[in-house]
C-alpha atoms as a PDB file:
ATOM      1  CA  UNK A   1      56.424 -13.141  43.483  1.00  0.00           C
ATOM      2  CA  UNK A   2      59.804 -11.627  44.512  1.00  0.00           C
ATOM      3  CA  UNK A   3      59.760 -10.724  48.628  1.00  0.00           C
ATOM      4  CA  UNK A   4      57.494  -7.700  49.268  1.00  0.00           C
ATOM      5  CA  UNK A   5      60.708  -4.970  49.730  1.00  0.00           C
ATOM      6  CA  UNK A   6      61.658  -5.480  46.214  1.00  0.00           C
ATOM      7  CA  UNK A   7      58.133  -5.289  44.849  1.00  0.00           C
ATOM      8  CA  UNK A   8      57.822  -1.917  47.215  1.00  0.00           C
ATOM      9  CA  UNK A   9      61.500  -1.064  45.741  1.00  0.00           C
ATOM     10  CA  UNK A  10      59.961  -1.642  42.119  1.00  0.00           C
ATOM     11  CA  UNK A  11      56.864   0.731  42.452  1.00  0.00           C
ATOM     12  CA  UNK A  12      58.677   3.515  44.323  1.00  0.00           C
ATOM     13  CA  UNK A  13      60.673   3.431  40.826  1.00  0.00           C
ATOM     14  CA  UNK A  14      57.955   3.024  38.371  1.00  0.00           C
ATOM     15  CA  UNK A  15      56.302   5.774  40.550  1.00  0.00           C
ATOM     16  CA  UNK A  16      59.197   8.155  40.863  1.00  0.00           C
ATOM     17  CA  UNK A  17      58.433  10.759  38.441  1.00  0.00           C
ATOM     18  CA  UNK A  18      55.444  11.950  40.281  1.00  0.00           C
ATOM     19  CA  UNK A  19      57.404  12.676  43.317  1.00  0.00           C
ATOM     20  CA  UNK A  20      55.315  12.822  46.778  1.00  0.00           C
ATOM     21  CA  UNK A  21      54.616   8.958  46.816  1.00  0.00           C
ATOM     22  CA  UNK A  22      55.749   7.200  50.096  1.00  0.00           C
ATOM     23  CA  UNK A  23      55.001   4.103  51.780  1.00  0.00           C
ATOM     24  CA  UNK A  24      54.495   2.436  55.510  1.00  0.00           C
ATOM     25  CA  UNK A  25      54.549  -1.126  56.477  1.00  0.00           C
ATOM     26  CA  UNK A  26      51.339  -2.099  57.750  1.00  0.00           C
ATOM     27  CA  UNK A  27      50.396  -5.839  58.700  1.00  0.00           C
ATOM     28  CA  UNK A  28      53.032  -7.311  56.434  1.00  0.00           C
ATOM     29  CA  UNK A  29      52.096  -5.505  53.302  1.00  0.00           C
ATOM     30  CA  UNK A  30      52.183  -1.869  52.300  1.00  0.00           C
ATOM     31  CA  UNK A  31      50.375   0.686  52.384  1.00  0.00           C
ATOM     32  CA  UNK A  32      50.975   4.060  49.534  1.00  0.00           C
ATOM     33  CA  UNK A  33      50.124   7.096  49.437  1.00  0.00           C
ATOM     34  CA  UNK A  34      50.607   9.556  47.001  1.00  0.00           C
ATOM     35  CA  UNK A  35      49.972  13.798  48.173  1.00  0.00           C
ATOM     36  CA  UNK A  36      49.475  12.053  51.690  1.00  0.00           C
ATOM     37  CA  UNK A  37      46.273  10.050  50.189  1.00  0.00           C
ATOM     38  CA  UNK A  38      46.283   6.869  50.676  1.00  0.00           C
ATOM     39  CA  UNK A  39      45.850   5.005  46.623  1.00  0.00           C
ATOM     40  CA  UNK A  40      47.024   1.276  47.533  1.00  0.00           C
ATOM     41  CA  UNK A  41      49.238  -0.728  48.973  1.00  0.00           C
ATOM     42  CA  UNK A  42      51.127  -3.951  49.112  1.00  0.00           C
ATOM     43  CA  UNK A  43      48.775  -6.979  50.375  1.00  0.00           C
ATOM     44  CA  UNK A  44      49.097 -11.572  49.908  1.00  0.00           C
ATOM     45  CA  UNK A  45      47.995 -11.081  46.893  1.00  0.00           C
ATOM     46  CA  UNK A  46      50.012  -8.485  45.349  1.00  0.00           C
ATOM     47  CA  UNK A  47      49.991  -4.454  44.433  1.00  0.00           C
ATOM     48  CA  UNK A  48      46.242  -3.444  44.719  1.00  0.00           C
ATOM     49  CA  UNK A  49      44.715   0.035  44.449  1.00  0.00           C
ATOM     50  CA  UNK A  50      41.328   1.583  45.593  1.00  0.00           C
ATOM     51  CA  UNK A  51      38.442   1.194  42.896  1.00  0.00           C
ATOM     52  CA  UNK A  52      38.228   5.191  41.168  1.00  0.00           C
ATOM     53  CA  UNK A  53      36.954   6.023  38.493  1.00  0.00           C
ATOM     54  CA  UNK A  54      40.509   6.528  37.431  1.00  0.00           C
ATOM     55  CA  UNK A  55      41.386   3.089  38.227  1.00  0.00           C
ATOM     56  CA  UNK A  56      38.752   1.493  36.378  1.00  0.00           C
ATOM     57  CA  UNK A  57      39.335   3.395  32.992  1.00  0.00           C
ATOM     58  CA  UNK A  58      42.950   2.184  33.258  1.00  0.00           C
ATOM     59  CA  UNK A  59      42.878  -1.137  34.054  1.00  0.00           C
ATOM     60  CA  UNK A  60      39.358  -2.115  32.798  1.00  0.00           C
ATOM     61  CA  UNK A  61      40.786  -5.583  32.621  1.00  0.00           C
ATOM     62  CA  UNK A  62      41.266  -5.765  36.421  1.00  0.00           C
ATOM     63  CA  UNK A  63      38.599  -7.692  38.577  1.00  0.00           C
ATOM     64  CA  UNK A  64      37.947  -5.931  41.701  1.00  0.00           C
ATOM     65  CA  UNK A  65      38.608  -8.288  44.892  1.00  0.00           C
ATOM     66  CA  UNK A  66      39.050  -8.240  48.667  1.00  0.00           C
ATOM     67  CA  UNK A  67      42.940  -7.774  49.381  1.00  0.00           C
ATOM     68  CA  UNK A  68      41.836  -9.332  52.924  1.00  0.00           C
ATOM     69  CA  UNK A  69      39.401 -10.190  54.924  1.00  0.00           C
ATOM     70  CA  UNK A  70      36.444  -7.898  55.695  1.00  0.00           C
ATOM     71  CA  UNK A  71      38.500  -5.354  53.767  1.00  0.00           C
ATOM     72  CA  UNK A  72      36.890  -3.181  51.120  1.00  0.00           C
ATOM     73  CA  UNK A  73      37.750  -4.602  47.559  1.00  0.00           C
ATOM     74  CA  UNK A  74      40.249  -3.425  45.619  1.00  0.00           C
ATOM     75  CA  UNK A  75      42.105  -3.675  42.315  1.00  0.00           C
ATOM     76  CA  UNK A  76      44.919  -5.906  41.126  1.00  0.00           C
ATOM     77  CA  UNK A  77      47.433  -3.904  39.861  1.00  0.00           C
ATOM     78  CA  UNK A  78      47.745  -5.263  35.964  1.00  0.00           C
ATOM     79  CA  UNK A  79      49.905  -2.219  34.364  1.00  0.00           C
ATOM     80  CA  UNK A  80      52.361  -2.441  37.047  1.00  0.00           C
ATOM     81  CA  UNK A  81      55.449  -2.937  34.410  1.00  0.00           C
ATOM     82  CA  UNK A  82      53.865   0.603  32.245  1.00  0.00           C
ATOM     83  CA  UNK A  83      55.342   3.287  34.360  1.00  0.00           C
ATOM     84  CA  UNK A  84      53.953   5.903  32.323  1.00  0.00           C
ATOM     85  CA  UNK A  85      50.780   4.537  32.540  1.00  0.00           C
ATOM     86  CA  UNK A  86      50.974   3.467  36.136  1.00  0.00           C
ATOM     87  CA  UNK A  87      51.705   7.455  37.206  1.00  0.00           C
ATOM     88  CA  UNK A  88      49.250   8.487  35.011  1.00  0.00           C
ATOM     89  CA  UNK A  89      46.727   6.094  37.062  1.00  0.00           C
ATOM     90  CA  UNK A  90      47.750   7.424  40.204  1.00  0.00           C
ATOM     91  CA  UNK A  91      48.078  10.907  39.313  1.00  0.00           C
ATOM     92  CA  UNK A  92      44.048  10.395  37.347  1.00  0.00           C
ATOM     93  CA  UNK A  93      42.962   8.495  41.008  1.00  0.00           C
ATOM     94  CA  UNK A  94      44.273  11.454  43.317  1.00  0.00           C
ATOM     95  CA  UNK A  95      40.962  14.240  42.934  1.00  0.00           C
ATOM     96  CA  UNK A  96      38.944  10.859  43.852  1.00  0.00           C
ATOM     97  CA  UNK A  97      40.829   9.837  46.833  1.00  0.00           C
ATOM     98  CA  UNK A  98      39.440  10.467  50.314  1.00  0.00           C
ATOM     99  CA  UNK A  99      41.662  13.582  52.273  1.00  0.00           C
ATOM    100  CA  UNK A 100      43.698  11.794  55.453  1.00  0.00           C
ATOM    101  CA  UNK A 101      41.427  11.995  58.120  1.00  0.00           C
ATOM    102  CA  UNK A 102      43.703  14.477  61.030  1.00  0.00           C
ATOM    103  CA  UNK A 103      45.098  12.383  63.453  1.00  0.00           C
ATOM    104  CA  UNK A 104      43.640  13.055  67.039  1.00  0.00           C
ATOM    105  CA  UNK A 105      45.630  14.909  69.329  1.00  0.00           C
END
């Protein structure tokens, strides 16, 4: 797989016509968030998101898995080359994303 900047580079541009979508470096991956929800991120194994509803109607193909250990599982990204598809994903996954929890002061 190419070096993880140009795979973040590649789904900031798949993503772009949803606007609001940033990413952090966390732990040598990435972590996304779209509306300031966290939906996925950049881990070993690849582009993962969080198991929706959403997800799982668009990617029924994908397995869920563990992007590291003791971590939740997750999705492999497999529609990562169908932007339109992708944003609809995301945009679908957003009502069934947690709200970021406030930071404490």
């Amino acid at each position: 797989m190419a070096d993880n900047k140009e795979l973040v580079a590649y789904i900031m541009e798949q993503l772009s016509g949803l606007g609001e979508i940033r990413n952090i470096p966390m732990m040598g991956g990435y972590i996304f968030y779209y509306r300031e929800r966290i939906f996925g991120g950049i881990y070993e194994s690849g582009f993962m998101v969080k198991v929706t509803e959403a997800s799982k109607k668009y990617m029924p193909d994908s397995e869920p898995e563990a992007p590291y250990e003791g971590a939740k599982p997750m999705l492999p990204v497999t529609i990562i080359d169908n932007k339109q598809l992708l944003q609809e994903m995301v945009a679908a996954m957003y009502p069934e994303l947690p709200e970021r929890k406030p930071r404490k002061k």
